[in-house]
Protein backbone atom coordinates (compact mmCIF):
# COMPACT_ATOMS: atom_id res chain seq x y z
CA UNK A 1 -27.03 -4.21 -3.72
CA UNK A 2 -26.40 -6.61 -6.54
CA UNK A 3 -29.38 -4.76 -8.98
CA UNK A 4 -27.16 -1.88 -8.06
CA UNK A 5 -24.17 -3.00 -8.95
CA UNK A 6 -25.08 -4.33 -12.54
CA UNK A 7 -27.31 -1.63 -13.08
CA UNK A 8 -23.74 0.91 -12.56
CA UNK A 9 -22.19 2.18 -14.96
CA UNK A 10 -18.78 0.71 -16.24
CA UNK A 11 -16.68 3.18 -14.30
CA UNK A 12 -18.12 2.88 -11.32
CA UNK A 13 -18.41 -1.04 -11.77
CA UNK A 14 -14.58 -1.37 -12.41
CA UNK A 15 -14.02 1.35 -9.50
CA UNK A 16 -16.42 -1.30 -6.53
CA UNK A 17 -14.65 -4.40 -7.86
CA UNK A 18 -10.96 -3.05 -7.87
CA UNK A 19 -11.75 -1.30 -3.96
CA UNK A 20 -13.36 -4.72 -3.16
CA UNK A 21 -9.95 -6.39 -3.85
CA UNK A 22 -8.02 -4.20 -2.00
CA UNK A 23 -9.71 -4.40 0.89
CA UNK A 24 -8.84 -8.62 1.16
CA UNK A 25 -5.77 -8.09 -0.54
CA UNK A 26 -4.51 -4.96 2.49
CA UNK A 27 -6.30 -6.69 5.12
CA UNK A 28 -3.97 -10.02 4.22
CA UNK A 29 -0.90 -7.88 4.44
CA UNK A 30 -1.61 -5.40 7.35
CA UNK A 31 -2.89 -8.59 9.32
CA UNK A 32 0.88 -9.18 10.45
CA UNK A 33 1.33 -5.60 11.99
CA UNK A 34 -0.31 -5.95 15.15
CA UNK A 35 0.84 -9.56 15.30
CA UNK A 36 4.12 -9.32 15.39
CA UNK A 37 5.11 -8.10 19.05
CA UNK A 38 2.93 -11.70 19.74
CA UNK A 39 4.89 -13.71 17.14
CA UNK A 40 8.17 -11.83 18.71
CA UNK A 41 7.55 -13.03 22.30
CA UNK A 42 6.00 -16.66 21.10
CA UNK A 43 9.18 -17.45 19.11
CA UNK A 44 11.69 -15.54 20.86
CA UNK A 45 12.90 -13.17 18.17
CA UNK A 46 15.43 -10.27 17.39
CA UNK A 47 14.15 -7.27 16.15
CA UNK A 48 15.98 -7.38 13.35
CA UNK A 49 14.64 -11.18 12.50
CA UNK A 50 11.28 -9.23 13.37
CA UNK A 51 12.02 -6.68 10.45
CA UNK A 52 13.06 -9.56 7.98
CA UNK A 53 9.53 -11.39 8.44
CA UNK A 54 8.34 -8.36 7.23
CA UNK A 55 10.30 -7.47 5.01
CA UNK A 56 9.70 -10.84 3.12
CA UNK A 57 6.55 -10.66 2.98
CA UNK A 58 5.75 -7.46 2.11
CA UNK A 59 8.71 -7.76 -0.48
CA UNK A 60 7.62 -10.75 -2.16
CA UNK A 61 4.22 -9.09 -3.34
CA UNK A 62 6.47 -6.99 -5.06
CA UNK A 63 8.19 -9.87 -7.31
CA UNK A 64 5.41 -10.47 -9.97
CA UNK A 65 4.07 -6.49 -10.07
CA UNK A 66 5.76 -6.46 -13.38
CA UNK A 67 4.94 -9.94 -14.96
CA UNK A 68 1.49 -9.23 -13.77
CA UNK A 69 1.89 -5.62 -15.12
CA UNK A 70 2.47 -7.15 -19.36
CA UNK A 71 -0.16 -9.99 -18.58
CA UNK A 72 -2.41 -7.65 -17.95
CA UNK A 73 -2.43 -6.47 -20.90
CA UNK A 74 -3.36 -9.62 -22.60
CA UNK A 75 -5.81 -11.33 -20.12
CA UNK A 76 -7.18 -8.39 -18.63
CA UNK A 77 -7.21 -7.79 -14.69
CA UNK A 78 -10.90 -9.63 -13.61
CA UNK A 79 -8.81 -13.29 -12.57
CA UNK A 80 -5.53 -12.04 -11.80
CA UNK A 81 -6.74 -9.94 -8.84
CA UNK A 82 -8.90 -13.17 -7.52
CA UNK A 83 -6.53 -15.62 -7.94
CA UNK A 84 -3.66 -13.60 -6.59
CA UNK A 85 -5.93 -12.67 -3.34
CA UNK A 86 -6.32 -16.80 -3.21
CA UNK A 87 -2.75 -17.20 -3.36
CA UNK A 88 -2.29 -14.92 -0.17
CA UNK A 89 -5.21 -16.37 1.56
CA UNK A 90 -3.73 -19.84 1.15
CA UNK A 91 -0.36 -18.13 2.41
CA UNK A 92 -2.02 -17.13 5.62
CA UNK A 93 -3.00 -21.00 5.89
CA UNK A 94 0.94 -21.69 5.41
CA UNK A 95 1.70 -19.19 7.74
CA UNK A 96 -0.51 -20.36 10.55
CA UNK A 97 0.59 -23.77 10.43
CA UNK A 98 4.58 -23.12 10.67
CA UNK A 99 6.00 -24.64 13.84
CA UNK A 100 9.49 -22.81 13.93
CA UNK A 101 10.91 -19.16 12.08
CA UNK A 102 12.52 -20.31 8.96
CA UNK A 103 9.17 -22.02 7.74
CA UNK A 104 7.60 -19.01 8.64
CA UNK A 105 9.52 -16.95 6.90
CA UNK A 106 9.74 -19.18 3.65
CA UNK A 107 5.41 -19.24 4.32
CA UNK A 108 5.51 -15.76 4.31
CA UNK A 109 7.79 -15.61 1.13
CA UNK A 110 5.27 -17.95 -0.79
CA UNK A 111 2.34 -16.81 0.15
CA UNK A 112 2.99 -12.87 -0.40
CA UNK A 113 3.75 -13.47 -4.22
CA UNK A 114 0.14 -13.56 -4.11
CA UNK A 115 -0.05 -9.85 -3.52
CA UNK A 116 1.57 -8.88 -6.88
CA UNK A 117 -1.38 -8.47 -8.82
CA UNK A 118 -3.18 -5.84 -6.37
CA UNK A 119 -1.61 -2.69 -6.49
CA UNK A 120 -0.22 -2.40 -10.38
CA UNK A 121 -3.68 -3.94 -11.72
CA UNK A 122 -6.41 -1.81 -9.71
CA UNK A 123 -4.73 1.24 -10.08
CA UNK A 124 -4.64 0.80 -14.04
CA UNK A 125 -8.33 -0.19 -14.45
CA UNK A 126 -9.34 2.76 -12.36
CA UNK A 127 -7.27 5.16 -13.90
CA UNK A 128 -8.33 4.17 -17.32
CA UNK A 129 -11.93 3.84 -16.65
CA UNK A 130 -11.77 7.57 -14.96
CA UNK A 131 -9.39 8.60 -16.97
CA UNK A 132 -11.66 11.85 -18.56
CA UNK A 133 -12.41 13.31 -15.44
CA UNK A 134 -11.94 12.42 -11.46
CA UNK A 135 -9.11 10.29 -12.15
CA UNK A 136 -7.34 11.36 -9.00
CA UNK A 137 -9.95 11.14 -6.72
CA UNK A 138 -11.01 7.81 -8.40
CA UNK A 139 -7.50 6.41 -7.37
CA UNK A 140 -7.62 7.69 -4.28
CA UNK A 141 -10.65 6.13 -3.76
CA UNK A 142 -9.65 2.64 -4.46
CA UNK A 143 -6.33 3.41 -2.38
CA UNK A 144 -8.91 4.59 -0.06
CA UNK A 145 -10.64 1.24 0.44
CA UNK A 146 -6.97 -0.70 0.93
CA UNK A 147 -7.40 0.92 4.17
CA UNK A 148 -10.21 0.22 5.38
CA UNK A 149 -8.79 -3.93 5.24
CA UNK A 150 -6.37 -2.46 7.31
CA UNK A 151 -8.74 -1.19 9.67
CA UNK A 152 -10.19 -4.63 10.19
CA UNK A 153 -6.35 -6.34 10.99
CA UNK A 154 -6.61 -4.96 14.55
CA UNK A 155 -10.06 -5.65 14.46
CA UNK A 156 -9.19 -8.70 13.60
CA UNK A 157 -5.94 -8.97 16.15
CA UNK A 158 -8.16 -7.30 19.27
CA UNK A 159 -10.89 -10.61 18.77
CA UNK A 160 -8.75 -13.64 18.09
CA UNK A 161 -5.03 -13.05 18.57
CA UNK A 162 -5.31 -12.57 22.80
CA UNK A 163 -7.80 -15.77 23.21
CA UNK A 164 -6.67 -18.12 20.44
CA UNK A 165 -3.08 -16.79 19.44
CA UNK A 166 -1.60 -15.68 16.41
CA UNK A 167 -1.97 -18.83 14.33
CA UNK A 168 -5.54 -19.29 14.45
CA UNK A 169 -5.84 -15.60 13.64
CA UNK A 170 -3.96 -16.12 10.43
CA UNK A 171 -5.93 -19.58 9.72
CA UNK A 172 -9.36 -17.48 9.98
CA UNK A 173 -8.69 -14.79 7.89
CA UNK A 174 -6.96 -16.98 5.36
CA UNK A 175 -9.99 -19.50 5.26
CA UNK A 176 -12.60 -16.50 5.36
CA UNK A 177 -10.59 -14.78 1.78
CA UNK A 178 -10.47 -18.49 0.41
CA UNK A 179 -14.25 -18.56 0.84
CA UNK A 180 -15.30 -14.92 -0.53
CA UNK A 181 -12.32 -14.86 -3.74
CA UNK A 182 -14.24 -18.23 -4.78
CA UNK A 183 -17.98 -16.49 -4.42
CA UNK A 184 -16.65 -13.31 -5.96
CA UNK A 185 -15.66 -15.21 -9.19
CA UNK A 186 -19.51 -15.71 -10.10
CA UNK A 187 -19.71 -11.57 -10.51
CA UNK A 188 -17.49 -12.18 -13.19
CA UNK A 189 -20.68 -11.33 -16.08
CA UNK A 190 -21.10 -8.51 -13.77
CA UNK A 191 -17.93 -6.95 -13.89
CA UNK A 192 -17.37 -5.45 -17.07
CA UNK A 193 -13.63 -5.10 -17.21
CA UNK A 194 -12.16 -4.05 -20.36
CA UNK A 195 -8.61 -4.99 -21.34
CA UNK A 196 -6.59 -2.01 -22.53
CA UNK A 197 -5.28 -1.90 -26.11
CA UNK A 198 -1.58 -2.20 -26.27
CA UNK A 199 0.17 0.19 -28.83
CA UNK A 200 2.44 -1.02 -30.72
CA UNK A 201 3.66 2.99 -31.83
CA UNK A 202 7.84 2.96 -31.17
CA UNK A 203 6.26 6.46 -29.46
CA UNK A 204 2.79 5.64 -27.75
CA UNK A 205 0.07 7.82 -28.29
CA UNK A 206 1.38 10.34 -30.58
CA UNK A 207 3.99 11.68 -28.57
CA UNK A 208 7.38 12.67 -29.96
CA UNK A 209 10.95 11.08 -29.02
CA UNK A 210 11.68 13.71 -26.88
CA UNK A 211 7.87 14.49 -24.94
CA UNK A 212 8.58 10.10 -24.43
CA UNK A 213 11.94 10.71 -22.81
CA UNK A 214 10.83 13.44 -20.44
CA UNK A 215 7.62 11.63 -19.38
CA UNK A 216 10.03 8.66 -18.78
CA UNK A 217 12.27 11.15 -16.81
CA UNK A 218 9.09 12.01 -14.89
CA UNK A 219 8.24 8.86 -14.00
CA UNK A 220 12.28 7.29 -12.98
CA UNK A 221 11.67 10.63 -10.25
CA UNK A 222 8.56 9.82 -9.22
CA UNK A 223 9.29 6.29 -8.48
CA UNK A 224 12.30 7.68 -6.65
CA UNK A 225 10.04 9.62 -4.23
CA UNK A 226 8.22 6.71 -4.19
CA UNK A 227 10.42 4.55 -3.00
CA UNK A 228 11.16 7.13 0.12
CA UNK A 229 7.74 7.06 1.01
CA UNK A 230 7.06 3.49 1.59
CA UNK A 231 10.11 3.40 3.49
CA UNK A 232 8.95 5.30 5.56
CA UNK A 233 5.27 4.20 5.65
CA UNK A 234 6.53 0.34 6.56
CA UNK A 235 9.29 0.93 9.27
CA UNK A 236 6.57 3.42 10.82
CA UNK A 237 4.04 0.69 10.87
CA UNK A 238 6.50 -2.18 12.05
CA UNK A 239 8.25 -0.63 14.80
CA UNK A 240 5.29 2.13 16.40
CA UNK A 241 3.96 -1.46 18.56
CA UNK A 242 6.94 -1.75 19.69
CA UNK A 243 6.88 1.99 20.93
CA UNK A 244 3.75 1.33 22.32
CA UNK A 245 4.59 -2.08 23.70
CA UNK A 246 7.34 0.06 25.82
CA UNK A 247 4.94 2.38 27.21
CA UNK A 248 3.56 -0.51 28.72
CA UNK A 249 0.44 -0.76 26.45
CA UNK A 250 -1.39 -4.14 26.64
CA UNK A 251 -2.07 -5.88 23.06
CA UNK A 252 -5.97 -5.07 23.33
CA UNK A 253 -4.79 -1.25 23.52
CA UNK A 254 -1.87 -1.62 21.23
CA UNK A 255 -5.06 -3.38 18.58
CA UNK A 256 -7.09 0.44 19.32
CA UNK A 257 -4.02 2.36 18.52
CA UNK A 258 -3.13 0.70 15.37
CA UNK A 259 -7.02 0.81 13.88
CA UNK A 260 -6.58 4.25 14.83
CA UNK A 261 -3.61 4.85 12.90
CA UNK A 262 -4.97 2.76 9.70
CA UNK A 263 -8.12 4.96 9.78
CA UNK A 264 -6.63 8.20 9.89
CA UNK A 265 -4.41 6.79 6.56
CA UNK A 266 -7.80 5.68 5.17
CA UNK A 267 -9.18 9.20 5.93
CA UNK A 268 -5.76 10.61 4.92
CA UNK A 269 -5.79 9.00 1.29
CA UNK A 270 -9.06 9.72 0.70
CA UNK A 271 -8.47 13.06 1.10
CA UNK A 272 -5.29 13.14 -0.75
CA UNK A 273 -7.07 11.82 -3.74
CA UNK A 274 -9.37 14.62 -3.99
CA UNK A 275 -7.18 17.30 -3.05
CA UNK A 276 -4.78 15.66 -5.67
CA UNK A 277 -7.54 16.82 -8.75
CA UNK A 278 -6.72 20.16 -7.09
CA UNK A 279 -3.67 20.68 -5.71
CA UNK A 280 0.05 20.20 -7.00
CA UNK A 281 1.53 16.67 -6.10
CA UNK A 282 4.61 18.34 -3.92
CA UNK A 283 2.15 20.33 -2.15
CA UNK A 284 0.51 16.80 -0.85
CA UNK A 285 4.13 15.71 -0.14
CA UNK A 286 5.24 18.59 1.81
CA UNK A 287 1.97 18.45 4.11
CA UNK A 288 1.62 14.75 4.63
CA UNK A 289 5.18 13.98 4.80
CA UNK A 290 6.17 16.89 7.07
CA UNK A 291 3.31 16.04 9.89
CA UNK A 292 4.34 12.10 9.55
CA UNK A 293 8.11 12.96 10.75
CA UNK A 294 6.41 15.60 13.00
CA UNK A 295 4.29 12.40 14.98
CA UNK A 296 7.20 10.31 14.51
CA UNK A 297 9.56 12.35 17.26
CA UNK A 298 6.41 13.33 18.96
CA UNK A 299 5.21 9.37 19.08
CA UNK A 300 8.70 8.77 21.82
CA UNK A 301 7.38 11.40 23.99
CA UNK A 302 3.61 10.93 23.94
CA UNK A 303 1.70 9.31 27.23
CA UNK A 304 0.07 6.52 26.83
CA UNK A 305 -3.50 8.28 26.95
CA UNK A 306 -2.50 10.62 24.53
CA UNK A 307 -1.24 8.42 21.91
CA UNK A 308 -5.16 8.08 20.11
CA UNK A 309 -4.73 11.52 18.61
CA UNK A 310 -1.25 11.06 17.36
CA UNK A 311 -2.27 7.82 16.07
CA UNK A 312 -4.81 9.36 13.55
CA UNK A 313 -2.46 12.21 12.22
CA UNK A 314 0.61 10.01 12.18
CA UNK A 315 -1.92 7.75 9.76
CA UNK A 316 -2.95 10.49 7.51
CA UNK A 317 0.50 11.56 6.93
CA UNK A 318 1.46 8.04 6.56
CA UNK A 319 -0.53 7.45 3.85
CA UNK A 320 -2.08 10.42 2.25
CA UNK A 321 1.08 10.66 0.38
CA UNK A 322 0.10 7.75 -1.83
CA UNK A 323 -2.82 8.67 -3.59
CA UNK A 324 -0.91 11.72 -4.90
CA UNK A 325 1.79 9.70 -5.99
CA UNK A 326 0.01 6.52 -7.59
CA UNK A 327 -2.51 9.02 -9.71
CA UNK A 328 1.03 11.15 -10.38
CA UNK A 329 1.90 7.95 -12.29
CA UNK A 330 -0.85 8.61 -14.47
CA UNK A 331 0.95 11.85 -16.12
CA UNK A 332 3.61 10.25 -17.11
CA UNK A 333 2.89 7.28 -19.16
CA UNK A 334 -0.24 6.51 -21.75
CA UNK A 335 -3.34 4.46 -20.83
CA UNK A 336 -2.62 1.87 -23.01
CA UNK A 337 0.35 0.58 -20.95
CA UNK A 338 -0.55 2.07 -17.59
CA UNK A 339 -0.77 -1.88 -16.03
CA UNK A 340 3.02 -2.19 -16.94
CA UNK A 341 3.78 1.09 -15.68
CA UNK A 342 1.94 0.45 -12.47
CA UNK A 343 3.72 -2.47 -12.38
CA UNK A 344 7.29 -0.90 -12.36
CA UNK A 345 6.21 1.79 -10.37
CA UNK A 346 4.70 -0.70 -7.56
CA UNK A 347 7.92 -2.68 -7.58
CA UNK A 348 10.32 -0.01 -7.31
CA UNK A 349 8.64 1.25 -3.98
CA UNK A 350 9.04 -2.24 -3.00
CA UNK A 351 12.88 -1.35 -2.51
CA UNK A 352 11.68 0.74 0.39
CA UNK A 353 9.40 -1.76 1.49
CA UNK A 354 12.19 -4.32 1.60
CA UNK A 355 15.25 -2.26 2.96
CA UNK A 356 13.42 -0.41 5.65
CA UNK A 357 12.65 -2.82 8.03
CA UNK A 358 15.70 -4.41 7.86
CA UNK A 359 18.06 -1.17 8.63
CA UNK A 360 15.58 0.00 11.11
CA UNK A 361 15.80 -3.29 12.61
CA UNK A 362 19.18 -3.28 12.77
CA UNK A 363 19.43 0.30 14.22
CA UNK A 364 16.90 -0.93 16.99
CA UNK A 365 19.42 -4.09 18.21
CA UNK A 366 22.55 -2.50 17.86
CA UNK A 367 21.73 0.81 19.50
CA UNK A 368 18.45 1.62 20.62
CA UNK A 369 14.46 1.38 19.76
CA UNK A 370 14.32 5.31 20.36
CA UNK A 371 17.15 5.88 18.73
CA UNK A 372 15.58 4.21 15.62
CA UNK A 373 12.15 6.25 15.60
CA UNK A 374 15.15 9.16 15.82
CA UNK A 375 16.42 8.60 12.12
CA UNK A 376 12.98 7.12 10.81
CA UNK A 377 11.93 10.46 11.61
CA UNK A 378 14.70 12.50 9.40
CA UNK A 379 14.31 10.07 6.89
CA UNK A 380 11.02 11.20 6.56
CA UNK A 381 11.58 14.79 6.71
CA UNK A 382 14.36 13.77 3.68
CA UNK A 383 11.26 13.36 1.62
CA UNK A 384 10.51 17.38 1.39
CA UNK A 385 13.71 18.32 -0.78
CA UNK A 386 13.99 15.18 -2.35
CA UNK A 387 10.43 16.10 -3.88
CA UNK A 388 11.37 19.10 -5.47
CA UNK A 389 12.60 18.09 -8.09
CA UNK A 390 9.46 16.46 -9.59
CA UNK A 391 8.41 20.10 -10.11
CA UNK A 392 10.31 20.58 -13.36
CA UNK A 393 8.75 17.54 -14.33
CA UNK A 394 5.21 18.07 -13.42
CA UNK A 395 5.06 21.72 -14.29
CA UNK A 396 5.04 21.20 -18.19
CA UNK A 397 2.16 18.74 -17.78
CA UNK A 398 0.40 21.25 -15.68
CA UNK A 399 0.98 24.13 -18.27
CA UNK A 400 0.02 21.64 -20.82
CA UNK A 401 -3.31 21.01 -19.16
CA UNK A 402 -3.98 24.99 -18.84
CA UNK A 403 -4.09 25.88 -21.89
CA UNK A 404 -6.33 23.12 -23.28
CA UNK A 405 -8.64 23.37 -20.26
């Protein structure tokens, strides 16, 4: 394994090492999914305090996309993307050892910082090391392997959380990412990681004033859509336990369900990515986005015994929308400054991240938890329009693309 992955080429080096990362760095974050209807019941919460715990951390990965996005540039991406994985495994450590909610929640703040580095950082390496051919199916791929961390969190939830609790599930997966993102750093020699050479062009890359403004025009609209999809992608995956916790599912069959759900979004962006080098990025939208608010009603009504299926298309939907969008990013602004970019990009769907939970939350005490899965599931279905109107941004590019094909 290791004469293979020296012997790789530089592409496909860059590509193991950024999916590596994103396994620890999704696995940290999805770990408090299957958690919280334990954490709810072991510190007597609200579901709206429930949605703010998320919220926090999941929104604090979001503060230093950008900062980590311009030092990118300078440092390249190789110790950024450890150290940032150590700061979230340390986190979990915080986390585990927080006797009441407000240290908790200012644990979770802390220790998700961390996360910045992930998303902005492998997504420009890839894109730039693939960026001739594949590029979309290369980003899918490392969006692809996220997932597959988020597969192990129930894992991870169904082994330790009903014998030793929530805390010492935290403290184990924190310790075990301390313990790999220090052996990982000797592959540094290994990992050929180039830094990207900044322009300093007032126009990068040749492009007039106005091809700069519409490609920025592209890109404010796709980080729009954006931000509607991981809206919808968290509240989905914070309140669906709590649908299945009121079906009377048990937390070992509540820990199936969700590794269902976070395989069929592995499967889903893996898919995504390729059909993304193929098909138009609306198309993706309409399909993914239209089955996820499709599951969403469907998930109130569903038995208990039936709920595997919907599990794994509700997870494609969820996420298969991503890996269009993140390699989207890629039309719209040059390689040299693709880690800022990614940073913005990242951070602006971080709004959605951040407000979700919270209104859903607050939808769920004041009225109802069905009522809630009610509007989630419009919300979604919002998404179709609201995508049109990348087309008059993406078909230009597309044109562009024909004719020197």
């Amino acid at each position: 394994m290791v004469a293979f992955f020296t012997r790789a080429p530089r592409a496909r080096r860059t590509l193991i090492f950024g999916s590596t990362m994103h396994v620890w760095s999704d696995l940290f974050f999805a770990l408090m999914v299957p958690l919280l209807p334990i954490i709810k019941e072991d510190m007597d919460l609200s579901f709206t305090e429930v949605g703010l715990l998320r919220s926090v951390f999941n929104g604090a990965s979001g503060v230093l996309q950008i900062p980590a996005g311009f030092l990118a540039e300078s440092v390249g991406e190789f110790w950024m993307l450890v150290w940032g994985n150590i700061w979230v495994s340390a986190g979990l450590v915080g986390m585990a050892a927080s006797p009441i909610f407000i240290v908790l929640l200012a644990a979770s703040a802390i220790g998700g910082l961390g996360g910045g580095a992930q998303h902005p950082l492998a997504s420009s390496m890839v894109s730039r090391a693939y960026d001739d051919r594949g590029r979309s199916t290369a980003v899918g791929t490392v969006n692809f392997a996220g997932d597959l961390g988020k597969m192990v969190a129930p894992v991870m939830a169904g082994l330790f959380a009903v014998a030793l609790g929530w805390r010492a599930t935290m403290f184990i997966v924190g310790i075990a990412g301390l313990v790999f993102m220090f052996a990982s750093m000797l592959t540094r020699r290994s990992v050929d990681i180039g830094r990207p050479v900044v322009q300093t062009a007032e126009t990068p890359e040749g492009l007039s004033e106005s091809e700069n403004k519409a490609q920025m025009a592209g890109f404010i609209t796709l980080s729009g859509v954006g931000v509607l999809d991981a809206a919808a992608r968290t509240a989905a995956l914070v309140f669906l336990p709590f649908v299945m916790d009121a079906k009377d599912m048990g937390a070992a069959q509540i820990s199936v369900m969700l590794f269902l759900l976070f395989a069929g979004g592995a499967a889903g962006k893996f898919v995504c990515g390729w059909l993304g080098d193929r098909f138009s990025t609306v198309s993706i939208i309409w399909g993914t986005k239209g089955l996820t608010a499709l599951m969403l009603f469907l998930s109130l009504i569903t038995p208990p015994l039936a709920m595997a299926p919907l599990m794994v298309l509700t997870g494609i939907g969820l996420n298969g929308t991503s890996s269009a969008l993140y390699a989207t990013v890629s039309d719209f602004v040059p390689a040299t400054r693709r880690a800022r970019f990614y940073g913005f990009y990242y951070t602006t769907n971080e709004i959605g991240t951040v407000i979700a939970p919270l209104v859903y939350g607050l939808v769920a005490d004041i009225f109802s938890l069905n009522t809630t899965m009610i509007v989630m599931g419009i919300a979604t279905a919002a998404i179709l329009p609201a995508s049109l109107t990348l087309r008059k941004h993406l078909e230009p590019k597309a044109k562009a693309d024909a004719s020197t094909g």
